[in-house]
PDB file of N, CA and C in Angstrom:
ATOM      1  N   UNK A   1     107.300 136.203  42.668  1.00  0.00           N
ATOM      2  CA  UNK A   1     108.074 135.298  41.820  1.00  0.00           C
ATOM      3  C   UNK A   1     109.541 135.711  41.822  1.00  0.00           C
ATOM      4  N   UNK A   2     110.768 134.823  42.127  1.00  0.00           N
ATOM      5  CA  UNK A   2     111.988 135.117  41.734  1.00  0.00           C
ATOM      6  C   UNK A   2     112.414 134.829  40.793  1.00  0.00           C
ATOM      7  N   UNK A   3     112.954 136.319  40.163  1.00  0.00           N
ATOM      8  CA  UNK A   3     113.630 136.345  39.181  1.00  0.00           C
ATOM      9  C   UNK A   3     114.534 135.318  39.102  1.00  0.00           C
ATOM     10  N   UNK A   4     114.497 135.049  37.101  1.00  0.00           N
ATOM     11  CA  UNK A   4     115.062 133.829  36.764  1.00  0.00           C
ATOM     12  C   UNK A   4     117.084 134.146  36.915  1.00  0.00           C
ATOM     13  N   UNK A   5     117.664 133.040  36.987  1.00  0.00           N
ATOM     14  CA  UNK A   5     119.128 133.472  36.668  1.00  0.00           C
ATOM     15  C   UNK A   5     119.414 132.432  35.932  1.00  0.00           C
ATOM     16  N   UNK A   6     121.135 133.453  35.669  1.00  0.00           N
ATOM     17  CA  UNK A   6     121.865 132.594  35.206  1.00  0.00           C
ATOM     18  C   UNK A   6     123.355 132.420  35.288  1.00  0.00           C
ATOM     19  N   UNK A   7     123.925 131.387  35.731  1.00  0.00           N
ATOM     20  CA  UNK A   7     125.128 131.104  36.251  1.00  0.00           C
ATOM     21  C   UNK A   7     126.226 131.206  35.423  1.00  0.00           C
ATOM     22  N   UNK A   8     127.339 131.966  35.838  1.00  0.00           N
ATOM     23  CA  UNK A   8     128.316 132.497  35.030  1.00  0.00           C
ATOM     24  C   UNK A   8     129.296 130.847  35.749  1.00  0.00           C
ATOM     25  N   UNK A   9     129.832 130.202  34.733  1.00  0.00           N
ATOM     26  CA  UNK A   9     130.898 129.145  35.347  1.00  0.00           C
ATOM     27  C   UNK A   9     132.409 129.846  34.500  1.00  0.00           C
ATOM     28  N   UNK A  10     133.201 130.323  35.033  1.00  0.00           N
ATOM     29  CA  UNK A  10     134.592 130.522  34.471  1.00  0.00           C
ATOM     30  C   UNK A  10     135.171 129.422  34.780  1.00  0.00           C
ATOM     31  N   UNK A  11     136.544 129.915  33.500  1.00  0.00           N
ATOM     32  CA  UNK A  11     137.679 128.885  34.241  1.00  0.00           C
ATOM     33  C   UNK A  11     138.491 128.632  33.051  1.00  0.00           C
ATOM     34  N   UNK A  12     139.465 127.598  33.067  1.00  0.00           N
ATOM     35  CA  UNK A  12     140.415 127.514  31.925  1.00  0.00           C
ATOM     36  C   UNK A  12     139.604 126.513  31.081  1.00  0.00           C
ATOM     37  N   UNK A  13     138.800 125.634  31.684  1.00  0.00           N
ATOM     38  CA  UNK A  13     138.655 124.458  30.526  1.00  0.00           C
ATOM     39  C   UNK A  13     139.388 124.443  29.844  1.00  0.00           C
ATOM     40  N   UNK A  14     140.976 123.792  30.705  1.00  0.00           N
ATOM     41  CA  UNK A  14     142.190 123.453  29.633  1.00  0.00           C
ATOM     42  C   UNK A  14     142.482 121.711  30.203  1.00  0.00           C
ATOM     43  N   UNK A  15     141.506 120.972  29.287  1.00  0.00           N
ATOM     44  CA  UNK A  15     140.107 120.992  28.579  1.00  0.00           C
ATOM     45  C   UNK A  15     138.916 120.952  29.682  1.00  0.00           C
ATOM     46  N   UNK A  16     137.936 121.148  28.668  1.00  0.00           N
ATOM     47  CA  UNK A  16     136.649 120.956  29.268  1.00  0.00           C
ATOM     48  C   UNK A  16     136.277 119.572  29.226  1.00  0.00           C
ATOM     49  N   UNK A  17     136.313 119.200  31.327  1.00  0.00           N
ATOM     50  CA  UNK A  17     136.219 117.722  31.654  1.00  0.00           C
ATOM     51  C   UNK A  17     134.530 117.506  31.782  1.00  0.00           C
ATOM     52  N   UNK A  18     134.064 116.004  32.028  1.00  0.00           N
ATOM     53  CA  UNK A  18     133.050 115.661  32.272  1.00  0.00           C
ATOM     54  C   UNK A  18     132.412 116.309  33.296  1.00  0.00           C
ATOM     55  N   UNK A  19     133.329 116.288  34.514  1.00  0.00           N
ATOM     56  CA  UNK A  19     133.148 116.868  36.063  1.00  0.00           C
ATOM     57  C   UNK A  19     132.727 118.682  35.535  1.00  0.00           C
ATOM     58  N   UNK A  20     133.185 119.279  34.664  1.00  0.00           N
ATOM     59  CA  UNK A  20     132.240 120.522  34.263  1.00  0.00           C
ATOM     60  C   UNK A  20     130.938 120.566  34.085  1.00  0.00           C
ATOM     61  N   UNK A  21     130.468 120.027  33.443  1.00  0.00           N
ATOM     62  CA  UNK A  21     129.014 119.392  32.913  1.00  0.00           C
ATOM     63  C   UNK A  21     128.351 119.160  33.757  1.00  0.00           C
ATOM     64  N   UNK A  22     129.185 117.841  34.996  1.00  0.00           N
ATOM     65  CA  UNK A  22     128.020 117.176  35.688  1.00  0.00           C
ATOM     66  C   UNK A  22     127.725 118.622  36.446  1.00  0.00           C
ATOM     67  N   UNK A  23     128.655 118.723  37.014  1.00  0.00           N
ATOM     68  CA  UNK A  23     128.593 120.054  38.141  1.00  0.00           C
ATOM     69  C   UNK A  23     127.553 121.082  37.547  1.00  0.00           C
ATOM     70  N   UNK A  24     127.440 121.375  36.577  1.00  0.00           N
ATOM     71  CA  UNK A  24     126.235 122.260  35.530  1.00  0.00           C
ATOM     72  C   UNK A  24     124.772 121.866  35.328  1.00  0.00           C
ATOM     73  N   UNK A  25     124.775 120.911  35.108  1.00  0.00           N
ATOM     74  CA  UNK A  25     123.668 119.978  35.259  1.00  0.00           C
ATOM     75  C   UNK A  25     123.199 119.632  36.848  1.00  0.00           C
ATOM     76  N   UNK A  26     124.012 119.329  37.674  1.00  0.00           N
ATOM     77  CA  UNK A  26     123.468 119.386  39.293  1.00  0.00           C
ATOM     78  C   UNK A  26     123.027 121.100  39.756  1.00  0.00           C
ATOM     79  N   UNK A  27     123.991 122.097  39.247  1.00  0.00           N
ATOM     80  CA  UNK A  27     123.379 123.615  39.132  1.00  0.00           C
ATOM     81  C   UNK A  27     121.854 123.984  38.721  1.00  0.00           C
ATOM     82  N   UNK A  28     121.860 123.267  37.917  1.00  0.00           N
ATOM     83  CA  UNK A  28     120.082 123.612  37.328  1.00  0.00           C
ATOM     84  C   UNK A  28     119.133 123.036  37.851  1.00  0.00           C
ATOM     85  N   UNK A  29     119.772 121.710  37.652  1.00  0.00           N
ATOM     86  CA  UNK A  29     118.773 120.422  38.354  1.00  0.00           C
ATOM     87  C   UNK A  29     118.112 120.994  40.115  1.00  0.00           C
ATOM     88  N   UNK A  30     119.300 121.226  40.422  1.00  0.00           N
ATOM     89  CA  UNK A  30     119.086 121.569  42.225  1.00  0.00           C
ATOM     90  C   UNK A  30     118.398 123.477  42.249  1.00  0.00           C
ATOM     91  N   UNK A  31     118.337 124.215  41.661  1.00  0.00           N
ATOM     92  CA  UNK A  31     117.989 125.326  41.746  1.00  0.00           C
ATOM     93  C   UNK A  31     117.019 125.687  40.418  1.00  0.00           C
ATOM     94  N   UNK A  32     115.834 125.806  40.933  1.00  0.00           N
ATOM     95  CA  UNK A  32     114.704 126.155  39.826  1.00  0.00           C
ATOM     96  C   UNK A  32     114.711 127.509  39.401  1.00  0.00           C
ATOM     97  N   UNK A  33     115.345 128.527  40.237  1.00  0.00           N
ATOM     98  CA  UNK A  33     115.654 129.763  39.309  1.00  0.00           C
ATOM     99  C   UNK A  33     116.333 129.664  38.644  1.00  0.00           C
ATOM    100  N   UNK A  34     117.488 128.543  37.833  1.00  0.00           N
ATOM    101  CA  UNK A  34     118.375 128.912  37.287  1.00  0.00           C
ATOM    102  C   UNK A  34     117.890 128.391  36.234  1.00  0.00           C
ATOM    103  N   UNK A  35     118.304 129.267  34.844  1.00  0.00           N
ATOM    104  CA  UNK A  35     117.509 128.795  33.444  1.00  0.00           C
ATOM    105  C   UNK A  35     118.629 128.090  32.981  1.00  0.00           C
ATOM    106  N   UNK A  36     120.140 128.662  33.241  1.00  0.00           N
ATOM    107  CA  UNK A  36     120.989 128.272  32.087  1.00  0.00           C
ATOM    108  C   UNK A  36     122.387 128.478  32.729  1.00  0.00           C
ATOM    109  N   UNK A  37     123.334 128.118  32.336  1.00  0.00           N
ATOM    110  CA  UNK A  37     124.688 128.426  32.628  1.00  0.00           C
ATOM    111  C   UNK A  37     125.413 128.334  31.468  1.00  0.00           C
ATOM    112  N   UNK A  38     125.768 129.680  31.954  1.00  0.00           N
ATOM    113  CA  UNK A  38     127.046 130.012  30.986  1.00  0.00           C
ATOM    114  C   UNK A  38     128.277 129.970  31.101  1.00  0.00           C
ATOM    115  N   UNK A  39     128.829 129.157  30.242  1.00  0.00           N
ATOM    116  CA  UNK A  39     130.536 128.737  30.540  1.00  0.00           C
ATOM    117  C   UNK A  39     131.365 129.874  29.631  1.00  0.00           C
ATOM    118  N   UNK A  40     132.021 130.257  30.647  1.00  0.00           N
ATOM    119  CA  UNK A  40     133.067 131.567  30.166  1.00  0.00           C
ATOM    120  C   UNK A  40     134.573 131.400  30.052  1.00  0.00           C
ATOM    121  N   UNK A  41     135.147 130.651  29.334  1.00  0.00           N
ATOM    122  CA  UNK A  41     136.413 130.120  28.908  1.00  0.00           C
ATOM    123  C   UNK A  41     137.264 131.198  29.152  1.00  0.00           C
ATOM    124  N   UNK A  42     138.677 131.292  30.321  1.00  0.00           N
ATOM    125  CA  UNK A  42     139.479 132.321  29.905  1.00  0.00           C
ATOM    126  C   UNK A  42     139.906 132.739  28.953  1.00  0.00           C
ATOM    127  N   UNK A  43     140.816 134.202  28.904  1.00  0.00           N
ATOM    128  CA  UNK A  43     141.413 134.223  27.594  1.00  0.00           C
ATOM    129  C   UNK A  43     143.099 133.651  27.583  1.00  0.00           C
ATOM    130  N   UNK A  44     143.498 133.303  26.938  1.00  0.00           N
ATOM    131  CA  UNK A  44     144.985 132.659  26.954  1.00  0.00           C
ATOM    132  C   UNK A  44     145.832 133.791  26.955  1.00  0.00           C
ATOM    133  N   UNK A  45     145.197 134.627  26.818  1.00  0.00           N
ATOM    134  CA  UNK A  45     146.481 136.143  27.609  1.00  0.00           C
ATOM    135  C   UNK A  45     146.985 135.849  29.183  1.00  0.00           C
ATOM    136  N   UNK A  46     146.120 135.011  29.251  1.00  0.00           N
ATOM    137  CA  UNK A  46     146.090 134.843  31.104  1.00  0.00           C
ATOM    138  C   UNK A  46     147.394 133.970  31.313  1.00  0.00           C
ATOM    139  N   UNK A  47     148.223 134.112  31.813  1.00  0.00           N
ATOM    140  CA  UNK A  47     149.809 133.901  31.969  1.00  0.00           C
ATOM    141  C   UNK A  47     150.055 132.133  33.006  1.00  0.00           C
ATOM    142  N   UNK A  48     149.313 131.287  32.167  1.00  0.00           N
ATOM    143  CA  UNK A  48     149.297 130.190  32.256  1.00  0.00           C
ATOM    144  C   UNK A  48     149.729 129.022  31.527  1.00  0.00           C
ATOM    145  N   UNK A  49     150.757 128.026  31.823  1.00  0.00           N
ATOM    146  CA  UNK A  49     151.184 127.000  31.428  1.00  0.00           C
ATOM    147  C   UNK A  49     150.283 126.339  30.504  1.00  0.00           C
ATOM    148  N   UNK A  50     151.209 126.027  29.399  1.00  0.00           N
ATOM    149  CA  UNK A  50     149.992 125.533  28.459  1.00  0.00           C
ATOM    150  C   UNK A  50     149.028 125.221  28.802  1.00  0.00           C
ATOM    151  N   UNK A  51     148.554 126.563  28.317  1.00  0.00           N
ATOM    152  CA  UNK A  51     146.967 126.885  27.673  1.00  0.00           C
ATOM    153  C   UNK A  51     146.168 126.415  26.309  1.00  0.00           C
ATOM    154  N   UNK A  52     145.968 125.772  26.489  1.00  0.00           N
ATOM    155  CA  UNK A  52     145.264 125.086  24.905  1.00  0.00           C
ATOM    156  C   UNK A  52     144.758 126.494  24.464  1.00  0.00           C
ATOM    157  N   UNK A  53     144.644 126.996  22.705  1.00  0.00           N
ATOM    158  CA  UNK A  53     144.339 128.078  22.818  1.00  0.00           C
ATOM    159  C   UNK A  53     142.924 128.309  22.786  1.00  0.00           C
ATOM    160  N   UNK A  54     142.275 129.884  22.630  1.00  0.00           N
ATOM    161  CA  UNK A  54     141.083 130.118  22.391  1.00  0.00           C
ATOM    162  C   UNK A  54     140.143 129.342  21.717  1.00  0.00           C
ATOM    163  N   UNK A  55     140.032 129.560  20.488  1.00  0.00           N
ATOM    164  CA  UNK A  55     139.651 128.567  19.436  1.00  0.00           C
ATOM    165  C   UNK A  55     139.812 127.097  19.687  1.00  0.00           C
ATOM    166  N   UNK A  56     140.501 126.275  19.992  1.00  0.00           N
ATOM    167  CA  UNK A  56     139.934 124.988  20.634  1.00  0.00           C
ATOM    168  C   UNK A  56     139.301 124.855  22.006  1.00  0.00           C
ATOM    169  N   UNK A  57     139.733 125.882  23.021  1.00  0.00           N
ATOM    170  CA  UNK A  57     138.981 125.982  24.255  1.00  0.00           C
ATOM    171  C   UNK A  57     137.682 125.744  23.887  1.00  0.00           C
ATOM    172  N   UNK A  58     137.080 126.958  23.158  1.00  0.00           N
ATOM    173  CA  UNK A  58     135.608 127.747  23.137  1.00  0.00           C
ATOM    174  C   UNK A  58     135.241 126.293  21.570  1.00  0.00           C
ATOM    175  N   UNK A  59     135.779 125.751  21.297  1.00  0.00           N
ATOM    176  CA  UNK A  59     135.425 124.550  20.155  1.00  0.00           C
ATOM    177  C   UNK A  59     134.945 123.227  21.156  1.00  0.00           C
ATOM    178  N   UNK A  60     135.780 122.935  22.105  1.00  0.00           N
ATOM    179  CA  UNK A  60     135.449 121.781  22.870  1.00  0.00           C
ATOM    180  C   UNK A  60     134.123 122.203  23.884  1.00  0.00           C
ATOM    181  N   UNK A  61     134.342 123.306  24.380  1.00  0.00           N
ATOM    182  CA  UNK A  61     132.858 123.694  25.082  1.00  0.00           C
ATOM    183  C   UNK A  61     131.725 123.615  23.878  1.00  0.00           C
ATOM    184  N   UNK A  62     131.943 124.267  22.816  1.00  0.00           N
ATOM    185  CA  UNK A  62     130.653 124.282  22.293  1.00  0.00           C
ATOM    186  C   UNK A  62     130.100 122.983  21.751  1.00  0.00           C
ATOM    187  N   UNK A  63     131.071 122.440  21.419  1.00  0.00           N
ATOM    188  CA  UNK A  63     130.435 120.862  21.092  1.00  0.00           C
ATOM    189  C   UNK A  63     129.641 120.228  22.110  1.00  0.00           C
ATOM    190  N   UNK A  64     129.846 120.128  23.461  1.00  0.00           N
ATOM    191  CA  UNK A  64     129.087 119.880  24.484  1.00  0.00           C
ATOM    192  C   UNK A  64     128.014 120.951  24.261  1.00  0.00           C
ATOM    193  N   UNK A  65     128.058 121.915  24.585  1.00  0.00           N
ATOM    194  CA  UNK A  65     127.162 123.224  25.161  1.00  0.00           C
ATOM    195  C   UNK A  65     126.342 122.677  23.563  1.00  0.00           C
ATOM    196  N   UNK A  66     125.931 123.063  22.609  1.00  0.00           N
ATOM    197  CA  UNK A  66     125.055 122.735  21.315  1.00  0.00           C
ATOM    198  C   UNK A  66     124.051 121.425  21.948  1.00  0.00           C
ATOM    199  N   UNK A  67     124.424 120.302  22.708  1.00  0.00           N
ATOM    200  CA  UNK A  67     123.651 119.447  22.555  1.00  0.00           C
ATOM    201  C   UNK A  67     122.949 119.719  24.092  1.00  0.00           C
ATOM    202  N   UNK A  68     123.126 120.371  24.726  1.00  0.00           N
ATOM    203  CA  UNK A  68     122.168 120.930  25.826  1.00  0.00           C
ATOM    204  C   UNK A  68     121.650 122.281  25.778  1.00  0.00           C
ATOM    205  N   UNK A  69     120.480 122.625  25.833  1.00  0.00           N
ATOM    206  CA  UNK A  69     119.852 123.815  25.525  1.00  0.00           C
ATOM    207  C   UNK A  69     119.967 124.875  26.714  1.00  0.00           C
ATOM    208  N   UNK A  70     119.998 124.064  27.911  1.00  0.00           N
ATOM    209  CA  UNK A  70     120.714 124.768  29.355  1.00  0.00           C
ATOM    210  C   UNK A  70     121.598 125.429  29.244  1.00  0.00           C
ATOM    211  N   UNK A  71     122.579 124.838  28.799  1.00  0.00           N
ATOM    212  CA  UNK A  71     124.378 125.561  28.192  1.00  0.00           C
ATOM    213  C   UNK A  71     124.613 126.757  27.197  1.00  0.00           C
ATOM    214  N   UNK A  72     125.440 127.310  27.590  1.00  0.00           N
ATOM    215  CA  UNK A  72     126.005 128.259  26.579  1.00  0.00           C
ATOM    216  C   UNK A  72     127.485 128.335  26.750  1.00  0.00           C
ATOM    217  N   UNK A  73     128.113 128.808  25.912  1.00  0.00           N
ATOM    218  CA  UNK A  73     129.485 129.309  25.828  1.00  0.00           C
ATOM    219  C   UNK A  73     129.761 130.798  25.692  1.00  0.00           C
ATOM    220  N   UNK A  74     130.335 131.615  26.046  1.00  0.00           N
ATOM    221  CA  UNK A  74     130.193 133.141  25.835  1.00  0.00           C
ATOM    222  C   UNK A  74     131.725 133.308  25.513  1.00  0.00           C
ATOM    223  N   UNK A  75     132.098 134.447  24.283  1.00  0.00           N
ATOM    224  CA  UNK A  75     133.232 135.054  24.077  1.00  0.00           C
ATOM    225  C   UNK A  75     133.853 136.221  25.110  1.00  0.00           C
ATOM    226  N   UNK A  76     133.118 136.405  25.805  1.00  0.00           N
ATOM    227  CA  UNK A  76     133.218 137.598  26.596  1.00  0.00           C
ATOM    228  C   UNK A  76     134.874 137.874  26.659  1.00  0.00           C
ATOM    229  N   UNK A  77     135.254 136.995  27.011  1.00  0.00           N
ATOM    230  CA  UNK A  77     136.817 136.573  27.668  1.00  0.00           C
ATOM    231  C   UNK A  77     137.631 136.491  26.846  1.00  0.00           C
ATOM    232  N   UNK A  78     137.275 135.758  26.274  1.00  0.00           N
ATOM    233  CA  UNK A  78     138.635 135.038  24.457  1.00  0.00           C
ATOM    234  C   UNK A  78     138.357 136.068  23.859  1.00  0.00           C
ATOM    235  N   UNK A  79     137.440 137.187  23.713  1.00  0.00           N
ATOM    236  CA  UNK A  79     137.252 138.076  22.581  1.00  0.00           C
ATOM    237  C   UNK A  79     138.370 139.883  23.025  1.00  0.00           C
ATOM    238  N   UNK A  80     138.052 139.557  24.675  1.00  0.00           N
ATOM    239  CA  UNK A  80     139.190 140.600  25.063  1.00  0.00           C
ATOM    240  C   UNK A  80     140.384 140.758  24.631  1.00  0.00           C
ATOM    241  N   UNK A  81     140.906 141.963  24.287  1.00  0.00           N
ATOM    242  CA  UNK A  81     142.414 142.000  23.843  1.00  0.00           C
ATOM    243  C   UNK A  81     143.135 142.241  25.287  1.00  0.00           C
ATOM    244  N   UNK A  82     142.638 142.151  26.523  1.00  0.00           N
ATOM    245  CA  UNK A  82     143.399 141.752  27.585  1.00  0.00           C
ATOM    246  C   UNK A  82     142.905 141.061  28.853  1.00  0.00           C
ATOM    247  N   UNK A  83     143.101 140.596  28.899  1.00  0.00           N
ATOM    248  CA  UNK A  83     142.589 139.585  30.344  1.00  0.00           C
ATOM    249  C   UNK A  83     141.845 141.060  31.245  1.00  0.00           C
ATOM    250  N   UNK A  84     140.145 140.230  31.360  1.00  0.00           N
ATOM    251  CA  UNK A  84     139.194 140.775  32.341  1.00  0.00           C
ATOM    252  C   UNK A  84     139.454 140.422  33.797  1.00  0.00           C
ATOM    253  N   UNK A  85     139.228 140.955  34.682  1.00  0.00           N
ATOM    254  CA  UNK A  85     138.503 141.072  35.854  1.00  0.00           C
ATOM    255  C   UNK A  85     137.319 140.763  36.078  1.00  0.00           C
ATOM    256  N   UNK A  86     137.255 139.743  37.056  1.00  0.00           N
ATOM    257  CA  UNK A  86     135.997 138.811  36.998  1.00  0.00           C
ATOM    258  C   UNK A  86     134.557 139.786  36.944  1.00  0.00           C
ATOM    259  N   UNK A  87     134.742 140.813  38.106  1.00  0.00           N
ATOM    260  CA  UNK A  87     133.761 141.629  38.028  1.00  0.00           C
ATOM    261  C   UNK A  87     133.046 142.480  36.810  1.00  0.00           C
ATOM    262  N   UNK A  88     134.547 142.571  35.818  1.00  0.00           N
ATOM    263  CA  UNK A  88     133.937 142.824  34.221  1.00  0.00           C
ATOM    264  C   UNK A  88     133.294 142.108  33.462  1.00  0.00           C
ATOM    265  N   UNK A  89     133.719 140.591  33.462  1.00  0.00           N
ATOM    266  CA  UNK A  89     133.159 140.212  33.048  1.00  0.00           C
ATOM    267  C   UNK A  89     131.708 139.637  33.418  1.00  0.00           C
ATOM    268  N   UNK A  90     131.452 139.821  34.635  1.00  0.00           N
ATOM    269  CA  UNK A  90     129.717 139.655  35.496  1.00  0.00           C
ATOM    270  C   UNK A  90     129.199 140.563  34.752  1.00  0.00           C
ATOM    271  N   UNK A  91     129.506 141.962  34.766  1.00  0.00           N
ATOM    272  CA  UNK A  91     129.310 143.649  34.274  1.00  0.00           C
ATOM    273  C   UNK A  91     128.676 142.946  32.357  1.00  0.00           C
ATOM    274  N   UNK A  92     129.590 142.790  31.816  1.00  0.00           N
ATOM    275  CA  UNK A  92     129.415 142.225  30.620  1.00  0.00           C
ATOM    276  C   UNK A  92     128.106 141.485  30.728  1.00  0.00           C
ATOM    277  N   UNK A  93     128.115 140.223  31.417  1.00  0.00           N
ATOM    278  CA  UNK A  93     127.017 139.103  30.971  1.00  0.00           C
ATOM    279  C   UNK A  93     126.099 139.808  31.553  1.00  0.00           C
ATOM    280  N   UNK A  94     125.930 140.832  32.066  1.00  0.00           N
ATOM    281  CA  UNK A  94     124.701 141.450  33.399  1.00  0.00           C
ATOM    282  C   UNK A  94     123.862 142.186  31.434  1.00  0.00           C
ATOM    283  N   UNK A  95     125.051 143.092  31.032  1.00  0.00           N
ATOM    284  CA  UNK A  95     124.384 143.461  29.526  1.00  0.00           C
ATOM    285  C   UNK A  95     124.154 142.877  28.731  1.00  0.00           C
ATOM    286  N   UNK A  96     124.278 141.554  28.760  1.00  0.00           N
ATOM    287  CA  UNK A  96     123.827 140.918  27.730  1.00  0.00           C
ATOM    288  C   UNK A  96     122.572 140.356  27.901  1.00  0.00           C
ATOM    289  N   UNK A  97     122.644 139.813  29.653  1.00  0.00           N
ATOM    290  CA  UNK A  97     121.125 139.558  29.995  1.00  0.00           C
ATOM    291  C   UNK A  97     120.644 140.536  31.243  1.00  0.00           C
ATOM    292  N   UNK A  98     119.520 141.125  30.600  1.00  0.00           N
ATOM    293  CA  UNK A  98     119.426 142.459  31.370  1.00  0.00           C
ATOM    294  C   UNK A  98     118.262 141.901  32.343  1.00  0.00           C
ATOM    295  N   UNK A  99     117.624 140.861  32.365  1.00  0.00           N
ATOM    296  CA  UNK A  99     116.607 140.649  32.746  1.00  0.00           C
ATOM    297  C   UNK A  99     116.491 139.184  33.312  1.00  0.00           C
ATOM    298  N   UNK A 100     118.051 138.768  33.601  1.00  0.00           N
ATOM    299  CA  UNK A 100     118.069 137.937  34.405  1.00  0.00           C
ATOM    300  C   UNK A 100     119.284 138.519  35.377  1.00  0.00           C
ATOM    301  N   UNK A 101     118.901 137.391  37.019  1.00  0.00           N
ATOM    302  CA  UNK A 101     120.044 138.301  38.222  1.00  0.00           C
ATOM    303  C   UNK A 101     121.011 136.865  37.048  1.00  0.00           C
ATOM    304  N   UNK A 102     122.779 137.427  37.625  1.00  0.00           N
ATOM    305  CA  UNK A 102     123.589 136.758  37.342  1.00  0.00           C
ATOM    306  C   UNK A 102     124.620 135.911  38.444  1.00  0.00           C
ATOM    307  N   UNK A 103     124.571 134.868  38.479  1.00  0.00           N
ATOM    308  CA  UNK A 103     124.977 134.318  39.710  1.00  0.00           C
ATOM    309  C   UNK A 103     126.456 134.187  38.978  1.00  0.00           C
ATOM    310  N   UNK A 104     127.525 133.344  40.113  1.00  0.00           N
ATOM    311  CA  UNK A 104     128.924 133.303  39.842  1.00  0.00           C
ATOM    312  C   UNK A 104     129.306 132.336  40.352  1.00  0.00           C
ATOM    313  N   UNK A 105     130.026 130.914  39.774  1.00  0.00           N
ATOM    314  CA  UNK A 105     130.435 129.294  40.376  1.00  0.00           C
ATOM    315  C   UNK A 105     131.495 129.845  40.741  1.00  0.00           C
ATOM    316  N   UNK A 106     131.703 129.248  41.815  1.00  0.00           N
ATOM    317  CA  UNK A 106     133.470 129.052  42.589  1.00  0.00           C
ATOM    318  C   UNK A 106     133.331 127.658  42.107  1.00  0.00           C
ATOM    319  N   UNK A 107     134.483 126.742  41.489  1.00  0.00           N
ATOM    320  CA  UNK A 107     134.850 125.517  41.700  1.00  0.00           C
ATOM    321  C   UNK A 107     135.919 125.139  42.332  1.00  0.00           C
ATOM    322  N   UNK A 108     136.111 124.875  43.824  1.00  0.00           N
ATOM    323  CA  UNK A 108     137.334 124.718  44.216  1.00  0.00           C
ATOM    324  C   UNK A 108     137.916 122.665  43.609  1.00  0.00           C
TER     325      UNK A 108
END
């Protein structure tokens, strides 16, 4: 049996568009190991042109993410007092779920 995962999606969601979602929903739909994806909102330390801040970022994801049980939102990022490294933050979600592998979206 292969172990279950779960997909780390970063990114600014400055905002979080429809095209996030669908793309999340075709992630699960198309791959039966994957239980869930987790959307990991940067942190606005990150030296980017208006940045909508934390707190509405991680507000507009969760309003979506609540009405799908697939979804999550994680602080991992917004909760840093300095902008992570992607690999920290894999490191992070790897401890939070110890018992799933953790995959990683590129969205070009």
């Amino acid at each position: 049996m292969q172990k279950k995962q779960i997909v780390m999606f970063g990114g600014a969601f400055n905002p979080p568009l429809n095209s996030h979602f669908s793309l999340a929903e075709q992630i699960i739909n198309e791959n039966e190991e994957v239980e869930k994806v987790v959307f990991v909102p940067e942190n606005s330390l990150y030296e980017k042109a208006e940045l909508i801040s934390n707190k509405h970022r991680y507000q507009m994801l969760k309003m979506v993410c609540d009405k799908n049980e697939e979804f999550e939102v994680s602080t991992i990022e917004i909760d840093s007092q300095r902008p992570l490294y992607t690999i920290e933050t894999l490191q992070r979600l790897q401890e939070q779920y110890p018992n799933y592998e953790i995959a990683f979206m590129i969205r070009k």
